[in-house]
C-alpha atoms as a PDB file:
ATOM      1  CA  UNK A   1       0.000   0.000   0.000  1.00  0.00           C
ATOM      2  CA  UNK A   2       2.594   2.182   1.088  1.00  0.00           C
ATOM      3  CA  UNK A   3       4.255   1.596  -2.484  1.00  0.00           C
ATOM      4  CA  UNK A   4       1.197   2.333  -4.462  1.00  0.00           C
ATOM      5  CA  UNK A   5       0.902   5.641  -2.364  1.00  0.00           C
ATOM      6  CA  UNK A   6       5.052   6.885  -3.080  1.00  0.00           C
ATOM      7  CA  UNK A   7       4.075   6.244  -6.965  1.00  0.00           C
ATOM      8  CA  UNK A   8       1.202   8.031  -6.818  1.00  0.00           C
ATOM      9  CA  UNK A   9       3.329  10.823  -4.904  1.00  0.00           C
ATOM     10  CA  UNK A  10       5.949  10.771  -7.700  1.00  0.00           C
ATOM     11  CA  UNK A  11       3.606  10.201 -10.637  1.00  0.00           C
ATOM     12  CA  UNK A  12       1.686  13.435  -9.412  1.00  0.00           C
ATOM     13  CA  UNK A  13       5.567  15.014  -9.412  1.00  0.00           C
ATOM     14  CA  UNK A  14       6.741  14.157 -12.631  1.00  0.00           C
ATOM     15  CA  UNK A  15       3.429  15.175 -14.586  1.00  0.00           C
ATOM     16  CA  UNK A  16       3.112  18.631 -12.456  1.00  0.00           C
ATOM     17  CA  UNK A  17       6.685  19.000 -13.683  1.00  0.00           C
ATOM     18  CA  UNK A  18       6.116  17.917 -17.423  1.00  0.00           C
ATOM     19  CA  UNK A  19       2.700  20.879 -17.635  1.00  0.00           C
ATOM     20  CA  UNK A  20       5.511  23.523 -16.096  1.00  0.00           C
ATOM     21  CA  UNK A  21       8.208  22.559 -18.675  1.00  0.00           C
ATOM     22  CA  UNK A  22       5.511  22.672 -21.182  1.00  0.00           C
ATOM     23  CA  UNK A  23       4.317  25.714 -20.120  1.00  0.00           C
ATOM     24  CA  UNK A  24       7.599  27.115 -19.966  1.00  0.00           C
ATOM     25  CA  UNK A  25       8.466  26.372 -23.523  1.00  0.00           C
ATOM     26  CA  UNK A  26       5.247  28.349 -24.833  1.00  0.00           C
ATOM     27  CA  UNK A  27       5.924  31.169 -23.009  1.00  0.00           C
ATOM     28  CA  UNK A  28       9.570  31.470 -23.966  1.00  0.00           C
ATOM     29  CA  UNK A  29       8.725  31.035 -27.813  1.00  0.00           C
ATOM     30  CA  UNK A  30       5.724  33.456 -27.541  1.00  0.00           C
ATOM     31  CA  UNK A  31       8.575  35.541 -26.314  1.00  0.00           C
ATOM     32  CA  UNK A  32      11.279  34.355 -28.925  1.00  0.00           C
ATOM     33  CA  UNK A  33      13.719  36.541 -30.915  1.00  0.00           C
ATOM     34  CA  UNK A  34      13.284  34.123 -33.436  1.00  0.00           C
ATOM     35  CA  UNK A  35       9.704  34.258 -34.124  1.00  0.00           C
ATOM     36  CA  UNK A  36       9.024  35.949 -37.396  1.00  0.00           C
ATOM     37  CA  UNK A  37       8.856  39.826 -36.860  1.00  0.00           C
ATOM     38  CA  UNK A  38       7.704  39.812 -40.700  1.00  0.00           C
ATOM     39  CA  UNK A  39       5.554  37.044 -42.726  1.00  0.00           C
ATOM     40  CA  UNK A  40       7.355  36.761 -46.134  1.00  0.00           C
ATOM     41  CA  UNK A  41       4.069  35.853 -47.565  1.00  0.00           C
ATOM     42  CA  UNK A  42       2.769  39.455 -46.969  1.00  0.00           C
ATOM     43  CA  UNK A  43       5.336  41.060 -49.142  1.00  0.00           C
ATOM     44  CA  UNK A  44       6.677  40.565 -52.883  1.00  0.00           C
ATOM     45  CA  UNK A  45       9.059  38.025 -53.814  1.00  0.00           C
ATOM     46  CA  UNK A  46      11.317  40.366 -55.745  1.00  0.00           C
ATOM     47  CA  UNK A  47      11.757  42.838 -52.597  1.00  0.00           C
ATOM     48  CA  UNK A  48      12.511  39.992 -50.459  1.00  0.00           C
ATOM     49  CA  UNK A  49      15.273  38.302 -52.588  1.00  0.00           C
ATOM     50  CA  UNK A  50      16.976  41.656 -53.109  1.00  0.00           C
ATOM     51  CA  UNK A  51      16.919  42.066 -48.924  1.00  0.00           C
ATOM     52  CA  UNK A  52      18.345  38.856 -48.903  1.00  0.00           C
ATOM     53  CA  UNK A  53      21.363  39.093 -51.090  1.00  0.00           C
ATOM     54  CA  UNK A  54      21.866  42.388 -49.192  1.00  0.00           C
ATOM     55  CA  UNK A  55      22.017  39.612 -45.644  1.00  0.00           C
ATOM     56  CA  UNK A  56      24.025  37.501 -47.162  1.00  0.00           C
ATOM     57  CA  UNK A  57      26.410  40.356 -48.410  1.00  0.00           C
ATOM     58  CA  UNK A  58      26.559  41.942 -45.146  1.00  0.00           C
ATOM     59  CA  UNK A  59      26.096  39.660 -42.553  1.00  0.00           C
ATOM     60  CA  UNK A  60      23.141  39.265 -39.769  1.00  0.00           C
ATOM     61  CA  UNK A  61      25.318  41.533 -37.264  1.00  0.00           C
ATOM     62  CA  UNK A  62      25.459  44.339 -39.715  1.00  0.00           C
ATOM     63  CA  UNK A  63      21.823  44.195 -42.044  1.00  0.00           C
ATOM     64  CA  UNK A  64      18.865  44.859 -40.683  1.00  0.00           C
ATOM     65  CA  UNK A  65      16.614  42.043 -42.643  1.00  0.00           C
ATOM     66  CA  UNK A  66      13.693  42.699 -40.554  1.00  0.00           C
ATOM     67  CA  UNK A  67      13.249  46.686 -41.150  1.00  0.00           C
ATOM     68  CA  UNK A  68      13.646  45.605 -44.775  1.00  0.00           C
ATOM     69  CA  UNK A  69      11.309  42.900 -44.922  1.00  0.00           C
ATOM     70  CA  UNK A  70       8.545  44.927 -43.277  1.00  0.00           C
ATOM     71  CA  UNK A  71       9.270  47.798 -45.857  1.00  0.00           C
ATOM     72  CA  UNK A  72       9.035  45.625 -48.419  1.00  0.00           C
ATOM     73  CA  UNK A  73       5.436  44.379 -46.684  1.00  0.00           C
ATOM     74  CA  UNK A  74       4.525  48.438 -46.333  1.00  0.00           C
ATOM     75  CA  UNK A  75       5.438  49.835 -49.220  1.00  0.00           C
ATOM     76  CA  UNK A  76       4.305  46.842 -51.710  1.00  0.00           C
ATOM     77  CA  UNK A  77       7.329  47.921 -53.623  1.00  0.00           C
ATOM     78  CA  UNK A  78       8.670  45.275 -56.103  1.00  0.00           C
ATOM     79  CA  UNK A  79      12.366  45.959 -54.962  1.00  0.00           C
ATOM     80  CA  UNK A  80      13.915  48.022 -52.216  1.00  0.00           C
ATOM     81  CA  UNK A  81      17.999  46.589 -51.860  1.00  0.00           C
ATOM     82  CA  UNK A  82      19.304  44.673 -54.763  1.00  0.00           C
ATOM     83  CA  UNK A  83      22.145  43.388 -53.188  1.00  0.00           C
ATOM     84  CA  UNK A  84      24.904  42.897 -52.894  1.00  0.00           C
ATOM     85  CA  UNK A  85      25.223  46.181 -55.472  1.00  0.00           C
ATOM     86  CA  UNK A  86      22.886  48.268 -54.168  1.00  0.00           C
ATOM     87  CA  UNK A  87      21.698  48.128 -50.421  1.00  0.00           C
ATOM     88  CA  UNK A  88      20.364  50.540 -48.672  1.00  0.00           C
ATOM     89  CA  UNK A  89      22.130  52.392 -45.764  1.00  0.00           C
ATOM     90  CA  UNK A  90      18.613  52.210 -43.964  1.00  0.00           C
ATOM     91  CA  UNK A  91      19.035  49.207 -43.359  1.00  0.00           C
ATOM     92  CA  UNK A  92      22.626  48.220 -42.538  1.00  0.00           C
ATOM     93  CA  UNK A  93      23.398  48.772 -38.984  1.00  0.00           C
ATOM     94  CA  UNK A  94      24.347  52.526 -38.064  1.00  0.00           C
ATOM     95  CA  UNK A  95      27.538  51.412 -35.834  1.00  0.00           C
ATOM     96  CA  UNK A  96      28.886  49.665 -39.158  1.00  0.00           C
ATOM     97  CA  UNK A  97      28.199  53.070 -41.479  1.00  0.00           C
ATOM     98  CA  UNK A  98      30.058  55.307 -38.467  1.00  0.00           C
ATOM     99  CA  UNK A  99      32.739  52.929 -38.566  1.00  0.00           C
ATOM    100  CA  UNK A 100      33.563  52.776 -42.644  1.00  0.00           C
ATOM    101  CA  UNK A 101      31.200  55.348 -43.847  1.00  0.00           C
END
């Protein structure tokens, strides 16, 4: 009986545990850097492959993908950076631009 009663005890444990690990893992990805600040399907392709070859051309440290992705979602434009020849000093970091102009 007394056996039954510690299982219980621990079962009670581990699956109070497992809803608060759970629970913890939806609240940090609700709260996630990762999560998408900016649905690619809301803007046009064109804008969002010239962003991109800006990225890659620049780095994630230095270009600001996410100001140009939601630009590109605003504006509806067809192309706003068409990297890596011509991106826009809007969006590359303004510590980078100080540094080399």
């Amino acid at each position: 009986m007394q056996d039954k009663r510690n299982w219980d005890i621990m079962n009670n444990l581990y699956r109070s545990q497992l809803i608060s690990i759970i629970c913890l893992m939806i609240a940090v990805a609700m709260c996630s850097p990762l999560n998408l600040a900016c649905d690619p399907r809301s803007a046009q392709r064109t804008c969002l492959i010239g962003c991109l070859r800006c990225y890659v051309a620049y780095g994630p440290t230095l270009y600001n993908m996410e100001a140009c992705c939601i630009d590109c979602k605003l504006t509806g434009a067809p192309i706003l950076d068409d990297g890596p020849d011509i991106c826009s000093d809007k969006y590359i970091q303004e510590s980078w631009l100080r540094r080399y102009g």
